[in-house]
Protein backbone atom coordinates (compact mmCIF):
# COMPACT_ATOMS: atom_id res chain seq x y z
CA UNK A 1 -39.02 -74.28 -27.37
CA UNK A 2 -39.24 -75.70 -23.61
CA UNK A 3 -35.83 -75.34 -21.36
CA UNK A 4 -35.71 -77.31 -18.48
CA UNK A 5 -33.60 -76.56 -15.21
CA UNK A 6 -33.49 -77.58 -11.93
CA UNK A 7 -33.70 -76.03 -8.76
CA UNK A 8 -32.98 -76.75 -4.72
CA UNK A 9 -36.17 -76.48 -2.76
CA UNK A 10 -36.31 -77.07 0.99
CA UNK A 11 -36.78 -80.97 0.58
CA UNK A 12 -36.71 -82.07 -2.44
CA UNK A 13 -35.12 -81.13 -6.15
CA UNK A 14 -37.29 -79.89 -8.43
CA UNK A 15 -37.92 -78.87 -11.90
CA UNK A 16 -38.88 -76.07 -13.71
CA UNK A 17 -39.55 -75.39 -16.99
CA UNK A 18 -39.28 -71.75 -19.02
CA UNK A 19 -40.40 -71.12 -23.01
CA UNK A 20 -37.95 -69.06 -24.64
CA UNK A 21 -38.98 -68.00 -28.00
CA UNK A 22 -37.60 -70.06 -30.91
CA UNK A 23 -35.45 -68.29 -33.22
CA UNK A 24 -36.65 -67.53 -37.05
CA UNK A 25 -35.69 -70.41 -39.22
CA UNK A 26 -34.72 -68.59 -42.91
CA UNK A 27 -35.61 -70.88 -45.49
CA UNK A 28 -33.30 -71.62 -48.02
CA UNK A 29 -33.19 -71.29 -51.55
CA UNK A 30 -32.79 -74.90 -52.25
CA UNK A 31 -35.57 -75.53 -49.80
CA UNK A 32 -37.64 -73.26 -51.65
CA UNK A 33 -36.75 -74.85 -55.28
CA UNK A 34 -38.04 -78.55 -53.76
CA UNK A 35 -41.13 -76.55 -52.43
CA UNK A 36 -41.76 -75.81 -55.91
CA UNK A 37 -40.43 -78.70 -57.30
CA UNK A 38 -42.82 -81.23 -54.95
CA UNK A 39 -46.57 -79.15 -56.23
CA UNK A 40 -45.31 -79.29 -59.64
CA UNK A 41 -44.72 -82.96 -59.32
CA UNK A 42 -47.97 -83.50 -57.54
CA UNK A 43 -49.45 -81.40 -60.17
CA UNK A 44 -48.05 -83.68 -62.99
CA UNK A 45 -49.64 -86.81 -60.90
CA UNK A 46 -52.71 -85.23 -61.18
CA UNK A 47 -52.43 -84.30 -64.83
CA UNK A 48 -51.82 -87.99 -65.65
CA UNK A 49 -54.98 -88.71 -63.97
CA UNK A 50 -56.88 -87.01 -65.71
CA UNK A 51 -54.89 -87.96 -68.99
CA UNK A 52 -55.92 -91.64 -67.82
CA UNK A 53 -59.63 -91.01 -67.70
CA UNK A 54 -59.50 -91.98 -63.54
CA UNK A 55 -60.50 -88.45 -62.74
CA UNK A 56 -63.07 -87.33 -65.59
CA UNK A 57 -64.09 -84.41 -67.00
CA UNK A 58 -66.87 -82.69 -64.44
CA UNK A 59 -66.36 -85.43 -61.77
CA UNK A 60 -65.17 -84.00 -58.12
CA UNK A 61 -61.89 -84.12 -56.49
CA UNK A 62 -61.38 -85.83 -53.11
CA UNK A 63 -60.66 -83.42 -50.45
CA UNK A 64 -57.31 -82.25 -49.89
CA UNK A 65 -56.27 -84.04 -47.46
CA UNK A 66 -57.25 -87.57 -48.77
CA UNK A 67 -55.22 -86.55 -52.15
CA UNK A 68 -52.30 -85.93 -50.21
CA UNK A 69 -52.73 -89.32 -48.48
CA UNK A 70 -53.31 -91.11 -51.76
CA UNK A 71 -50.42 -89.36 -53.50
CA UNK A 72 -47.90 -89.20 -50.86
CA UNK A 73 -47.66 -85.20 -50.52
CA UNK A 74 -48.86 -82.77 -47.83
CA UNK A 75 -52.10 -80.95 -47.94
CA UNK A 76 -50.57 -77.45 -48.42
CA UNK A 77 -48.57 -79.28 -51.72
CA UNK A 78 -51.96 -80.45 -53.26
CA UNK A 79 -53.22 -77.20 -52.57
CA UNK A 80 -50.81 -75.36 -54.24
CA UNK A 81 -51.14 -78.11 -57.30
CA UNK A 82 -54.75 -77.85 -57.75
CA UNK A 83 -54.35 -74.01 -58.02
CA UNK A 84 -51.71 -74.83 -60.77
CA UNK A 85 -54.10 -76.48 -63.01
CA UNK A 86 -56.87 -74.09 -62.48
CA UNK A 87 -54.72 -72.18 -64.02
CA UNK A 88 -53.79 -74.30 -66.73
CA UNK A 89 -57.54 -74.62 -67.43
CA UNK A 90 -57.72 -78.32 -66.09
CA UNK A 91 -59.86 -77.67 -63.21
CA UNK A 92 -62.34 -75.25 -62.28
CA UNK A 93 -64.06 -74.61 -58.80
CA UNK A 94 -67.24 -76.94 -57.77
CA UNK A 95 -70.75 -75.67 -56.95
CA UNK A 96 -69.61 -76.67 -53.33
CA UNK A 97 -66.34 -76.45 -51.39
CA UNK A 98 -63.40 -78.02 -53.66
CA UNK A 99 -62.63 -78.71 -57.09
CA UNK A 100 -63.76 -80.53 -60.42
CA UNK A 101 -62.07 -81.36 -63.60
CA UNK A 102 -62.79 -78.79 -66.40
CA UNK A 103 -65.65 -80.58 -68.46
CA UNK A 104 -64.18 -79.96 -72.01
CA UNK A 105 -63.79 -76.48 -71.78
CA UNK A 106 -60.56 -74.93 -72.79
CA UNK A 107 -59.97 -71.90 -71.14
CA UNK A 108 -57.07 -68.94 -73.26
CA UNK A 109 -55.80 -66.22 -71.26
CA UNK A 110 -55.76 -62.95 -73.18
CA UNK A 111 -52.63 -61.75 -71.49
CA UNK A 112 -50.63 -64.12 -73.05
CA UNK A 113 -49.63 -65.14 -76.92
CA UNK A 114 -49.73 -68.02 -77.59
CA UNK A 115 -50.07 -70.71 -80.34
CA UNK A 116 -52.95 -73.04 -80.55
CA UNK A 117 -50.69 -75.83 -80.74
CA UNK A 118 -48.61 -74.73 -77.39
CA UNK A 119 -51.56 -73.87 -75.88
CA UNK A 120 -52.97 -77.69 -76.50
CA UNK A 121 -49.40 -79.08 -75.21
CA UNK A 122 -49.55 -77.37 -71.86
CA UNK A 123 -52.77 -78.60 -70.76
CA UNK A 124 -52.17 -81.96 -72.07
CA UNK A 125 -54.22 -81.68 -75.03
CA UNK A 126 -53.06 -82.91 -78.31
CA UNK A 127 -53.59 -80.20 -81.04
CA UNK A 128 -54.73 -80.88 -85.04
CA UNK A 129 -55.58 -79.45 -87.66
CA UNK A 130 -57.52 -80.07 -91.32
CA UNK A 131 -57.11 -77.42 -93.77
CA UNK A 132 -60.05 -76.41 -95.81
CA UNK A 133 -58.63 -74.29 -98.18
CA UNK A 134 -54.80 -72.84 -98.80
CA UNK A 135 -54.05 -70.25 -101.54
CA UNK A 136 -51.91 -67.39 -102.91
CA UNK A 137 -53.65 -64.37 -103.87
CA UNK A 138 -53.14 -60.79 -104.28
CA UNK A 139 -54.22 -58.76 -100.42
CA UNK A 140 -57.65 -56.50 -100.69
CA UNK A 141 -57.74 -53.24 -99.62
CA UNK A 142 -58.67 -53.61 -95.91
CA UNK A 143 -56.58 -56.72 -95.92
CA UNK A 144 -53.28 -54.32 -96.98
CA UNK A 145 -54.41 -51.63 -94.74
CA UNK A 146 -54.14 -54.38 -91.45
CA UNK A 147 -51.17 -55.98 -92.13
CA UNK A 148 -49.67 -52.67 -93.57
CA UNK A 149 -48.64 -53.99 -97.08
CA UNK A 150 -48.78 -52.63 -100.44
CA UNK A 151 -52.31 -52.93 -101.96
CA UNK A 152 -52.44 -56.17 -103.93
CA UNK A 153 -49.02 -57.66 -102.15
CA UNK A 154 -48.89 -61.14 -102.34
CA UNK A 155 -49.95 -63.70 -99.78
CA UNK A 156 -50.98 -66.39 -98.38
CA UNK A 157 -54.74 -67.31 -97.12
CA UNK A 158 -54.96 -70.43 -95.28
CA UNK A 159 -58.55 -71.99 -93.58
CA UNK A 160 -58.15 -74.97 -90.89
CA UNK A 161 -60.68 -76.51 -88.67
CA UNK A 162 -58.34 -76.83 -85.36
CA UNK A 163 -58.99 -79.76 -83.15
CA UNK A 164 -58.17 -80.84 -79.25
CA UNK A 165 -58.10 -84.72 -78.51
CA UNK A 166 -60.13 -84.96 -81.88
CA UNK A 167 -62.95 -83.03 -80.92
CA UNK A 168 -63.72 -79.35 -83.58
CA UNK A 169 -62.53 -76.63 -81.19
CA UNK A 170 -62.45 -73.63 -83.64
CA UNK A 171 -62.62 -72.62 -87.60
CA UNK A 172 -59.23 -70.40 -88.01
CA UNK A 173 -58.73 -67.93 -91.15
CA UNK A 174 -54.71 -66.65 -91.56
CA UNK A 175 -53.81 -64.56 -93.74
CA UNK A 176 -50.24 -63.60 -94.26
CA UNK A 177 -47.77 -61.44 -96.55
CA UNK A 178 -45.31 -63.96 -98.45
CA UNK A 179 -42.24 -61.24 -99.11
CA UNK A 180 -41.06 -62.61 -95.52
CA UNK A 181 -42.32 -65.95 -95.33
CA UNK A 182 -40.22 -68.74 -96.91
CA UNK A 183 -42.85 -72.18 -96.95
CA UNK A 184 -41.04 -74.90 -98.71
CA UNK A 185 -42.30 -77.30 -101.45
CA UNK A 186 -44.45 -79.76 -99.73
CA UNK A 187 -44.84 -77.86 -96.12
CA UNK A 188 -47.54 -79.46 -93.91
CA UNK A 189 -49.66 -76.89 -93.33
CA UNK A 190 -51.46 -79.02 -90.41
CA UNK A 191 -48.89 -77.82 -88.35
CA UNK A 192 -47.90 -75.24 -85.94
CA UNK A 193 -47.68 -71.87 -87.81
CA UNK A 194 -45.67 -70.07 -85.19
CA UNK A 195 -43.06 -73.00 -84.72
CA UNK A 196 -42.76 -72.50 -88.61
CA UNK A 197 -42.47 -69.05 -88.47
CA UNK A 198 -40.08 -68.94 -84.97
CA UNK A 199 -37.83 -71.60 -87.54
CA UNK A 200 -37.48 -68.64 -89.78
CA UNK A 201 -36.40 -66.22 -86.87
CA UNK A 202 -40.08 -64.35 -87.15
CA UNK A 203 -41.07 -64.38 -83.26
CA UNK A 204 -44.70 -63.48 -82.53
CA UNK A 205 -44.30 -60.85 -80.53
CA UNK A 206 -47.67 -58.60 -79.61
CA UNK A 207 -51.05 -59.31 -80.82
CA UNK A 208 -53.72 -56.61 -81.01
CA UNK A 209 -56.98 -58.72 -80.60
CA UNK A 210 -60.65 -57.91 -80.32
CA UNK A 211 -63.52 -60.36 -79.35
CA UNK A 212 -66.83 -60.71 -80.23
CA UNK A 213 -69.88 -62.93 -80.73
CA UNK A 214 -71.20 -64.16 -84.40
CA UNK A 215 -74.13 -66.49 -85.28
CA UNK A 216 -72.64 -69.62 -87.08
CA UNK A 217 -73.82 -69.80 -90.63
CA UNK A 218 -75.06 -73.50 -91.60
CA UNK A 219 -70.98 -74.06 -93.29
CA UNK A 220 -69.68 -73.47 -89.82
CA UNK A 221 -72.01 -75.01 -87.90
CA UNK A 222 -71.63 -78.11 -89.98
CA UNK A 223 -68.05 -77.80 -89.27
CA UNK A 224 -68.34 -77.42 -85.36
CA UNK A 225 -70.62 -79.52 -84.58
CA UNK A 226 -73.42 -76.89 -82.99
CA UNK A 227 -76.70 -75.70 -84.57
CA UNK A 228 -77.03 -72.91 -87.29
CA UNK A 229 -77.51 -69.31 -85.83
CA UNK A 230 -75.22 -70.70 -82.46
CA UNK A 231 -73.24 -68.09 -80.92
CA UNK A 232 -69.43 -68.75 -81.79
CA UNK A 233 -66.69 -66.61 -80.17
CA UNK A 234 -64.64 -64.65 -82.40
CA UNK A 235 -61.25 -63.50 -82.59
CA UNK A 236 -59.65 -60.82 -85.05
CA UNK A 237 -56.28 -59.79 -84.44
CA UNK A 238 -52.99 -58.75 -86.18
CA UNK A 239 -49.90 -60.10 -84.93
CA UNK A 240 -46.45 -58.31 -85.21
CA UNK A 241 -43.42 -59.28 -84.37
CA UNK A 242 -40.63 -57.33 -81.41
CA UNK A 243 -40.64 -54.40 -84.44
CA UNK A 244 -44.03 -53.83 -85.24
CA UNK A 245 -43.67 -55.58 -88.67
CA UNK A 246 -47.02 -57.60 -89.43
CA UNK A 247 -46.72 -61.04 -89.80
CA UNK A 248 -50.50 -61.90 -89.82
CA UNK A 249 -54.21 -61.24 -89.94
CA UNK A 250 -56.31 -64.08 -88.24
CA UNK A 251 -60.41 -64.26 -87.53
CA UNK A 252 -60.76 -67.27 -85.58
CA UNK A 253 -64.05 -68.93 -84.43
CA UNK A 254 -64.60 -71.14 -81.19
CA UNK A 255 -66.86 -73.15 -80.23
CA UNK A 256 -68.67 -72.28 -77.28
CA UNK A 257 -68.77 -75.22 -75.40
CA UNK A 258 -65.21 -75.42 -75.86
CA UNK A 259 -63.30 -72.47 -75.28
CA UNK A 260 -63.63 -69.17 -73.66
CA UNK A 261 -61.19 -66.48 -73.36
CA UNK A 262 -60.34 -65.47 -69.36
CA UNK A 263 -58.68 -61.62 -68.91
CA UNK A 264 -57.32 -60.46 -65.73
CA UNK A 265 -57.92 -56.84 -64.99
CA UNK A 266 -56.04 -54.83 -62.96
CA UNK A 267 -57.59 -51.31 -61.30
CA UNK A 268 -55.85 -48.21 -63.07
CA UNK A 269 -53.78 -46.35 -59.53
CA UNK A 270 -52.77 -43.62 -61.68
CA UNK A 271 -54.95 -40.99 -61.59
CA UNK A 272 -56.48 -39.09 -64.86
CA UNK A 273 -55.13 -35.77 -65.77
């Protein structure tokens, strides 16, 4: 900040000036909330974008700044919006300096549960499914042993082909013990299994998962669209609810070109004994 004052020389007035240091401006929490609330809006006029086909998959963003000119919102906004869909698995970074849209691949954070279906929704996907076989049976050994049921419990053993925007995505295997499950006459079994199951207060809670890498027999292949002996990311996990109390076994398979699983590790500070 410049202060002016003026001062009496010998013949004529004169004016100097003096920088006193400004004082700290605190920002407000209301200032903060429309800080957040202008990148997610920004973020949600690029989304539509991209829903719109005007900014396609593996095509390059403008710069920064002539985004925020073309959307109305400061550079440091559309920065902090294009970060936001990086992590929503819309964007990725470019061989060179800035960003590109995510060319079909769905990126699943393994730090987080989450249903294919709600997964889909927040990166404006639109989930589906087509079931390729649904029955009740009696569990196997290994089968009781995971999900920690009697041998032989009943249950039920459900096979979909999920799909985003119509394209196969993954082949998906659950298998789940029917003395807590209620699934009425005529359930559609296209839909979300954890909204079903969160309907019936059964929360999926934890999720103990391991990944790996399986050749796709000709079946599968045929099913994702990739050639026979392709390498198709797996998925086994059981998922219990806040308890403990398994609700499911699942072996999922992805296709490659599709989806990949992103982890965030964090470097152990406590020392060993």
């Amino acid at each position: 900040m410049l202060r002016c004052k003026a001062t009496k020389g010998n013949q004529r007035d004169r004016l100097t000036m003096t920088r006193t240091k400004p004082r700290p401006r605190r920002r407000s929490r209301l200032a903060k909330l429309n800080a957040t609330s202008l990148y997610e809006t920004c973020a949600t006029a690029l989304n539509r974008e991209i829903e719109a086909g005007a900014l396609r998959p593996g095509q390059r963003l403008p710069s920064e700044r002539s985004l925020g000119d073309a959307l109305g919102f400061t550079r440091l906004t559309v920065r902090r919006a294009l970060q936001v869909l990086a992590e929503r698995g819309l964007l990725e970074p470019d061989e060179r300096r800035g960003w590109q849209v995510r060319s079909g691949q769905v990126s699943d954070s393994l730090s987080t549960l989450m249903g294919f279906t709600q997964m889909a929704r927040m990166r404006g996907l639109v989930a589906s499914s087509r079931i390729l076989s649904l029955e009740y049976r009696d569990a196997t050994f290994d089968e009781s042993e995971a999900l920690r049921v009697a041998p032989g419990a009943p249950m039920l053993d459900l096979s979909r082909l999920r799909l985003l925007d119509d394209r196969p995505t993954a082949i998906e295997r659950l298998r789940m013990p029917t003395n807590r499950l209620r699934w009425p006459d005529g359930f559609d079994f296209t839909g979300s299994i954890y909204a079903a199951l969160e309907s019936q207060g059964i929360v999926p809670t934890i999720a103990d998962a391991y990944v790996d890498v399986v050749d796709a027999t000709e079946a599968e292949a045929s099913l994702l669209g990739v050639a026979t002996g392709r390498g198709l990311l797996r998925m086994n996990c059981v998922t219990t609810d806040a308890d403990g109390v398994a609700i499911s076994l699942e072996s999922s398979m992805y296709h490659p070109d599709r989806y990949r699983f992103r982890a965030i590790l964090h470097k152990r500070t406590k020392r060993w004994p």
